[in-house]
N, C-alpha and C. Protein backbone atom coordinates (compact mmCIF):
# COMPACT_ATOMS: atom_id res chain seq x y z
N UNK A 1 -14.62 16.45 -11.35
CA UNK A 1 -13.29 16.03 -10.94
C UNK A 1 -13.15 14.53 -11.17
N UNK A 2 -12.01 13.79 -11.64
CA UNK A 2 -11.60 12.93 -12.05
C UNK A 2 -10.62 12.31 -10.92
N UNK A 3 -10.74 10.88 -10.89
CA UNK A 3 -10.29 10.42 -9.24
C UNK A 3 -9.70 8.93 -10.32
N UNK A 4 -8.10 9.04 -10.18
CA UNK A 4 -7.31 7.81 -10.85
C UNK A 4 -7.34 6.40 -9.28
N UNK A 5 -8.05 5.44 -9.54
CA UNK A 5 -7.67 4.47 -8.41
C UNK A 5 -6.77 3.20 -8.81
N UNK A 6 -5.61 3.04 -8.50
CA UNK A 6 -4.55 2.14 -9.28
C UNK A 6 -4.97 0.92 -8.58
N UNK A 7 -5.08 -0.11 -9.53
CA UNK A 7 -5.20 -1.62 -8.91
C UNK A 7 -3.93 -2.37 -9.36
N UNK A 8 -3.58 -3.07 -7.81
CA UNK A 8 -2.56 -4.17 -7.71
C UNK A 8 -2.77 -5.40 -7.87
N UNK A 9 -2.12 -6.34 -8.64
CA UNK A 9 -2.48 -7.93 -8.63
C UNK A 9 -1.40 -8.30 -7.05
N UNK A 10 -2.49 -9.12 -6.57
CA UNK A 10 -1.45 -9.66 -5.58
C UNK A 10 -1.85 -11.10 -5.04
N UNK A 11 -0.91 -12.14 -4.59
CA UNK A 11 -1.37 -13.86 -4.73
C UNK A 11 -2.26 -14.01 -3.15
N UNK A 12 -2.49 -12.68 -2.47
CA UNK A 12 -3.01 -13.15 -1.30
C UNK A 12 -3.62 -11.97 -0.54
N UNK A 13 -4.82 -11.35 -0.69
CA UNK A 13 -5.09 -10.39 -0.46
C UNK A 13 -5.99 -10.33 0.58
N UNK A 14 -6.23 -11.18 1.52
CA UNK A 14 -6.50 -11.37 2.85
C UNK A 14 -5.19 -10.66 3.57
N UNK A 15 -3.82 -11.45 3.53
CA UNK A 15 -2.67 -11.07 3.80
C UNK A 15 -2.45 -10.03 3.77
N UNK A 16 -2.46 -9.41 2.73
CA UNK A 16 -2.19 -8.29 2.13
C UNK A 16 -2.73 -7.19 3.01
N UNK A 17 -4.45 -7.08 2.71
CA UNK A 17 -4.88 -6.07 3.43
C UNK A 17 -3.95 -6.13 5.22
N UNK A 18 -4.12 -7.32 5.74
CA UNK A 18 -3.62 -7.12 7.37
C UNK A 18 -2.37 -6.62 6.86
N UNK A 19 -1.47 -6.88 5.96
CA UNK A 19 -0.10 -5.74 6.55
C UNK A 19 -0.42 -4.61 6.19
N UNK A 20 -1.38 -4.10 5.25
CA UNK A 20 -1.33 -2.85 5.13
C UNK A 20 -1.82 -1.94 6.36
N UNK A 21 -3.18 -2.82 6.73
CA UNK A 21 -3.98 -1.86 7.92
C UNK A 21 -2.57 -2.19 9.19
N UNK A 22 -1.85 -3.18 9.62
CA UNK A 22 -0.95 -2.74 10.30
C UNK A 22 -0.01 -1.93 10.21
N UNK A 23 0.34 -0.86 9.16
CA UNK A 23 0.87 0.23 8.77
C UNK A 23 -0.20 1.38 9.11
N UNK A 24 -1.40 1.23 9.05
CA UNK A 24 -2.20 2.81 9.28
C UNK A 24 -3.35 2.78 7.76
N UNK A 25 -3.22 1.78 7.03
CA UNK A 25 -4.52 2.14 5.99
C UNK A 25 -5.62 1.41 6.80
N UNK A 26 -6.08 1.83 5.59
CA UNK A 26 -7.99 1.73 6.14
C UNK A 26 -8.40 0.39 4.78
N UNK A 27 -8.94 -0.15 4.96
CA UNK A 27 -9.47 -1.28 4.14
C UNK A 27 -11.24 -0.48 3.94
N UNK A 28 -11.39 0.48 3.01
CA UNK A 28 -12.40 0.80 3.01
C UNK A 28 -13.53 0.07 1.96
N UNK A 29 -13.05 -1.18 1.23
CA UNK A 29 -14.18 -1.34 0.58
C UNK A 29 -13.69 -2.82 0.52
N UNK A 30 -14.78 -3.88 0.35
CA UNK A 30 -14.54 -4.87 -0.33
C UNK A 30 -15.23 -5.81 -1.11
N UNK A 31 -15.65 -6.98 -1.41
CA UNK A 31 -16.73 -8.04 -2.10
C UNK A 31 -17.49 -8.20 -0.38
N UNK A 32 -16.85 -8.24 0.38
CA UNK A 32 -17.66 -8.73 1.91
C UNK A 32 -18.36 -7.50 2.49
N UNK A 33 -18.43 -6.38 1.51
CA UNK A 33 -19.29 -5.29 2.16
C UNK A 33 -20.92 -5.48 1.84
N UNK A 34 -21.02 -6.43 0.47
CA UNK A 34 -21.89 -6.86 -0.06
C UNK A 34 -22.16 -7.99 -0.35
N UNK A 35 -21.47 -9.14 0.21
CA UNK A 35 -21.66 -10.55 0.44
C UNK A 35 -20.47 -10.52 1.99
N UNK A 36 -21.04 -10.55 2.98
CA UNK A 36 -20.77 -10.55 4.26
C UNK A 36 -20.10 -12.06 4.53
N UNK A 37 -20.43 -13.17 3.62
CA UNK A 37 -20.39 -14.65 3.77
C UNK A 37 -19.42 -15.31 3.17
N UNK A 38 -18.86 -14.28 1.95
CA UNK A 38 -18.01 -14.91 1.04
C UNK A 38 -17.09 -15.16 1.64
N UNK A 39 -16.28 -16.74 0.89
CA UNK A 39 -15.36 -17.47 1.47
C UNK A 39 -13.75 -16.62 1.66
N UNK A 40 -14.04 -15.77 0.57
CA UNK A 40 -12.68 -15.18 0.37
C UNK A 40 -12.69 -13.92 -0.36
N UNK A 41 -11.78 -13.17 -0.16
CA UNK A 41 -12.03 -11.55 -0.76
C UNK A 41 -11.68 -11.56 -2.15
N UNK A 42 -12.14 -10.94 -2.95
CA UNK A 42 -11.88 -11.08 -4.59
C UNK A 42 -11.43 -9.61 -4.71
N UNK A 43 -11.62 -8.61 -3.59
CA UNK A 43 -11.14 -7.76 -4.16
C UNK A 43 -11.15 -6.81 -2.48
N UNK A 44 -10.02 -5.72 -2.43
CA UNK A 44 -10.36 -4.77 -2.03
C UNK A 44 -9.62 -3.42 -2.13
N UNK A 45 -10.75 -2.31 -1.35
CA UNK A 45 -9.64 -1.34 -1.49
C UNK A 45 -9.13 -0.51 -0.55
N UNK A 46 -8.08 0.21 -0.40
CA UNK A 46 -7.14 0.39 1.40
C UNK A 46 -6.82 1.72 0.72
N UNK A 47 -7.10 2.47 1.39
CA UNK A 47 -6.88 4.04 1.46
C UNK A 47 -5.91 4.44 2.74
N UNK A 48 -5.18 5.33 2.15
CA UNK A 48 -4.31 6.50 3.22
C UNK A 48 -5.02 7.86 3.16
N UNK A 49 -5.42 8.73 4.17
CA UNK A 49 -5.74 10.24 4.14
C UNK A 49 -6.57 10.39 2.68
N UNK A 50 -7.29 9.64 2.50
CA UNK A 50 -8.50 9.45 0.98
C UNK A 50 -7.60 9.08 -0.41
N UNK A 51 -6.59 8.58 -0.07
CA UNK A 51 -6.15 7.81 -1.36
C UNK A 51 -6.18 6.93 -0.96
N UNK A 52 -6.39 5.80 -2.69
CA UNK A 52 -6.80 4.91 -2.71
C UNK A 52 -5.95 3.91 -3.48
N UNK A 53 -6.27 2.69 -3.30
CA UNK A 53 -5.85 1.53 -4.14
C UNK A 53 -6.14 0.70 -3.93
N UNK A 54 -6.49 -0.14 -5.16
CA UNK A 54 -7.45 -1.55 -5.04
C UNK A 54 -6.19 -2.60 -5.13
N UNK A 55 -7.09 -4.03 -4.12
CA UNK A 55 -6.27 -4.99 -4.60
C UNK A 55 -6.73 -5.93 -5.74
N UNK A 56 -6.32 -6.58 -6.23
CA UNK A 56 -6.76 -7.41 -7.19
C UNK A 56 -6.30 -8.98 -7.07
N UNK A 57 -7.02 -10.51 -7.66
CA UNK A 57 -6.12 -11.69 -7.39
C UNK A 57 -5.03 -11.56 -8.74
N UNK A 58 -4.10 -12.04 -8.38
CA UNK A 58 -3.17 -12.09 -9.40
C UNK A 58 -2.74 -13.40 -9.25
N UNK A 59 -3.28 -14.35 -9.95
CA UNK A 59 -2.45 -16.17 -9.78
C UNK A 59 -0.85 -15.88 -9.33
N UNK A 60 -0.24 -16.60 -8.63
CA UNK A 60 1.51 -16.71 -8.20
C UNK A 60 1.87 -16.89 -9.50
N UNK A 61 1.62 -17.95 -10.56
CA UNK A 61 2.56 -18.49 -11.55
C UNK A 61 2.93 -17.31 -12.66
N UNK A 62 1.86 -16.07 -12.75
CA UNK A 62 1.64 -15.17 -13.32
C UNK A 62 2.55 -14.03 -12.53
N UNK A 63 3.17 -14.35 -10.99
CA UNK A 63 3.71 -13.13 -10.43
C UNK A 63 5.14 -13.78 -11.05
N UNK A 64 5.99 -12.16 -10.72
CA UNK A 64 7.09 -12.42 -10.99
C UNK A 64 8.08 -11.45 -9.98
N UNK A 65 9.76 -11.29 -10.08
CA UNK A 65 9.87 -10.12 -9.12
C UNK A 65 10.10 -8.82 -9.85
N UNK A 66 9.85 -8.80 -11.13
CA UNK A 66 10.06 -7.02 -11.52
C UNK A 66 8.75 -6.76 -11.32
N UNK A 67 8.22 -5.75 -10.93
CA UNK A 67 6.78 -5.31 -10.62
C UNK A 67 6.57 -4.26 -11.80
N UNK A 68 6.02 -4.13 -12.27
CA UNK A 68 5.22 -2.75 -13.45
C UNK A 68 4.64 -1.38 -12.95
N UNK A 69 4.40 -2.05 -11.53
CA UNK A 69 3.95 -0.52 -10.59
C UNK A 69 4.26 -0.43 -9.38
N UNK A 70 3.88 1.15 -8.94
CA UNK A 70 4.03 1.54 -7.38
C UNK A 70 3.24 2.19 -7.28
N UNK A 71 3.55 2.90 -6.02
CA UNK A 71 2.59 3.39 -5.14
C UNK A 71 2.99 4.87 -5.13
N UNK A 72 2.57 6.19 -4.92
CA UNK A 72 3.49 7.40 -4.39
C UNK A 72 2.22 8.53 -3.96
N UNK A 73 3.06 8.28 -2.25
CA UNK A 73 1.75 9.03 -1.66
C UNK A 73 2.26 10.27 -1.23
N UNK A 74 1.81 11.41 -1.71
CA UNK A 74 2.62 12.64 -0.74
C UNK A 74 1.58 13.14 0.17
N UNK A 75 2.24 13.20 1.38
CA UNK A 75 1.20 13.79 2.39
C UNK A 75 1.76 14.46 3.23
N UNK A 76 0.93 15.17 4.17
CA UNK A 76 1.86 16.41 5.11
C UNK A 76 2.72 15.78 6.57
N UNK A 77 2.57 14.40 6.75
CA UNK A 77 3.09 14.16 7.55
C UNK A 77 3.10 12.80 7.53
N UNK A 78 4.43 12.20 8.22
CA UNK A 78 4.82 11.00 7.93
C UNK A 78 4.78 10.23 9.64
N UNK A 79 4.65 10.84 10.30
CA UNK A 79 3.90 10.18 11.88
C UNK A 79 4.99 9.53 12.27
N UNK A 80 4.58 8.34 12.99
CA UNK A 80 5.36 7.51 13.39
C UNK A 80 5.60 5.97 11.72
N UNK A 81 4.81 6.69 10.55
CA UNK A 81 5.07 5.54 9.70
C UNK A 81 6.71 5.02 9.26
N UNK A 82 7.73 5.43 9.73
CA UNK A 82 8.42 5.33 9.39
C UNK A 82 9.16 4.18 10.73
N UNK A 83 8.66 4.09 12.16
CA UNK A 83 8.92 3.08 13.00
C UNK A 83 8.17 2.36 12.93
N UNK A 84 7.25 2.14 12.51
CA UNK A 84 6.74 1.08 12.15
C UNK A 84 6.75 0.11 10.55
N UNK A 85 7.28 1.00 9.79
CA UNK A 85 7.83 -0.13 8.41
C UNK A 85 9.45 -0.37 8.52
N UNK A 86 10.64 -0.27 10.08
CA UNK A 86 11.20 -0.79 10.70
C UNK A 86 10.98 -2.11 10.76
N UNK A 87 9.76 -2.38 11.70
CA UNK A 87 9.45 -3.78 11.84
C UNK A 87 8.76 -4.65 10.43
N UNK A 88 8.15 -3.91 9.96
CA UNK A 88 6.88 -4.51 8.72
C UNK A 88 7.55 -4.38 7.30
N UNK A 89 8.52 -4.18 6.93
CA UNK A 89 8.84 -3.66 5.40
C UNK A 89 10.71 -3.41 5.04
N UNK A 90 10.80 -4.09 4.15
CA UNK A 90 12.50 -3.91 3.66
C UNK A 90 11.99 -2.19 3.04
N UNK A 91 13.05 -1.54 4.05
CA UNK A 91 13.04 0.13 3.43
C UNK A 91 13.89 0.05 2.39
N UNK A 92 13.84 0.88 1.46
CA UNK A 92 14.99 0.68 0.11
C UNK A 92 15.82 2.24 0.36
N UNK A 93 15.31 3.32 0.56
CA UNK A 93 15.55 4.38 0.91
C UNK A 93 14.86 4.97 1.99
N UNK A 94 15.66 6.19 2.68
CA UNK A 94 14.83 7.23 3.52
C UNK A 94 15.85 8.38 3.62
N UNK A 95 15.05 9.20 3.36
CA UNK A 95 15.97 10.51 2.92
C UNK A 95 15.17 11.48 3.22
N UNK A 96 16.12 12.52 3.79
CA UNK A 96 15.66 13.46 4.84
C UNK A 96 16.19 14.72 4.24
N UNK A 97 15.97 15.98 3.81
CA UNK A 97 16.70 16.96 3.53
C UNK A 97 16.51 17.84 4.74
N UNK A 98 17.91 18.26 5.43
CA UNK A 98 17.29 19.33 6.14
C UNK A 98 17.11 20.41 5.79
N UNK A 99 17.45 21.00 4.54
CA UNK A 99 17.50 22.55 4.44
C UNK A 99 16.01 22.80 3.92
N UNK A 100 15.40 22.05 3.39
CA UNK A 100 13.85 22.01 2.60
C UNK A 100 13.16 21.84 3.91
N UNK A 101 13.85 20.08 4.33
CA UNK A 101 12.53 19.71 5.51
C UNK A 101 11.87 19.16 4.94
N UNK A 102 12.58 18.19 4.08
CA UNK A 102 11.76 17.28 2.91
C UNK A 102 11.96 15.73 3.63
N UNK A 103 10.99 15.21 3.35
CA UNK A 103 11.23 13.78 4.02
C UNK A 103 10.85 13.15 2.98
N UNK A 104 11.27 11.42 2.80
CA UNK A 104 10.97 10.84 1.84
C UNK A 104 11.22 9.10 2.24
N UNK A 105 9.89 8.15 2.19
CA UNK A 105 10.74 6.70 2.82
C UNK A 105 9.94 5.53 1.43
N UNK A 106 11.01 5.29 0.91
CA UNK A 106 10.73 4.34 0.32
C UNK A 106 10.82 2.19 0.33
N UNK A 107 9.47 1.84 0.43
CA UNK A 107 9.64 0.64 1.18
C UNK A 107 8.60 -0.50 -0.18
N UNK A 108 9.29 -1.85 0.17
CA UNK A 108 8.74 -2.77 -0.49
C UNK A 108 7.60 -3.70 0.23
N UNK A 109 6.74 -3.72 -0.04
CA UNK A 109 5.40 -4.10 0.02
C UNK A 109 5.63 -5.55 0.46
N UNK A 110 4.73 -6.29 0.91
CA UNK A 110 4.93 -8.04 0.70
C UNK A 110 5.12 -8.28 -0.11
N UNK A 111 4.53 -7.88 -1.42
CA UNK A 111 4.27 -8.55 -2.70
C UNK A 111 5.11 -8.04 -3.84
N UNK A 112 6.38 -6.96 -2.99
CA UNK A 112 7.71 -7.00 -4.43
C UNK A 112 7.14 -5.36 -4.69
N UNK A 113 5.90 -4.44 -4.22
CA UNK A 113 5.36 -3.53 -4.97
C UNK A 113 6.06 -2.22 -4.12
N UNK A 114 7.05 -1.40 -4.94
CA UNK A 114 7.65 -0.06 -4.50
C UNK A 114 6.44 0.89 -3.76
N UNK A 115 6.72 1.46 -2.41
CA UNK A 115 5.57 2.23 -1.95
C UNK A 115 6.77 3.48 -1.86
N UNK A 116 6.24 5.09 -2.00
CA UNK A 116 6.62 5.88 -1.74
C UNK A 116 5.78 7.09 -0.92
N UNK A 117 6.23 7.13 0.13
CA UNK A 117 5.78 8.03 1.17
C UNK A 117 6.68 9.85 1.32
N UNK A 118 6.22 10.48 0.83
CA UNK A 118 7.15 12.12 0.63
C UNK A 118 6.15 12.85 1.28
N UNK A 119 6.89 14.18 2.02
CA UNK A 119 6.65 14.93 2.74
C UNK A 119 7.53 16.56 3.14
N UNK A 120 6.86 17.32 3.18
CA UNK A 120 7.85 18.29 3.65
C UNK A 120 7.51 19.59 2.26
């Protein structure tokens, strides 16, 4: 079996990881799992329900605001993630079907990057 892990450039990935784990990921890997001392993270990676995605440094002068990628997680349940990227995240959409029972919340990242959360 073949396992795709998408990496993000992003200008601050200390940052980064804390808003994500304040949403519900897991910061499961990083350069400090194997240098405990390093000054600063060069890399990590934050999983939902065993998906994954790495961060990467991406210099600022090199960011821009059209992004090239996203995120799209489908999972069986969307919890309370949707009151909590209220406070943490510009939602762009959230869309609810009732006749399916389809849920769907789409939100922008710190760093400009489309996340999609579907369900139902």
């Amino acid at each position: 079996m073949a396992v795709c892990i998408p990496f993000l450039g992003v200008t601050n990935i200390e940052e980064t990881v804390l808003w994500y784990e304040s949403l519900g990921f897991r910061c499961t890997g990083s350069n400090r799992y194997w240098e405990p001392e390093a000054p600063k993270l060069t890399w990590a990676q934050l999983e939902w329900e065993n998906a994954a995605f790495i961060l990467f440094p991406f210099p600022a002068e090199k960011n821009n605001d059209v992004k090239d990628a996203g995120l799209f997680f489908r999972v069986d349940s969307l919890n309370d993630l949707i009151e909590r990227l209220k406070t943490k995240a510009k939602i762009i959409e959230l869309n609810e079907e009732p006749f399916s029972n389809k849920k769907e919340v789409v939100f922008e990242d710190l760093n400009g990057f489309r996340i999609t959360f579907s369900c139902g």
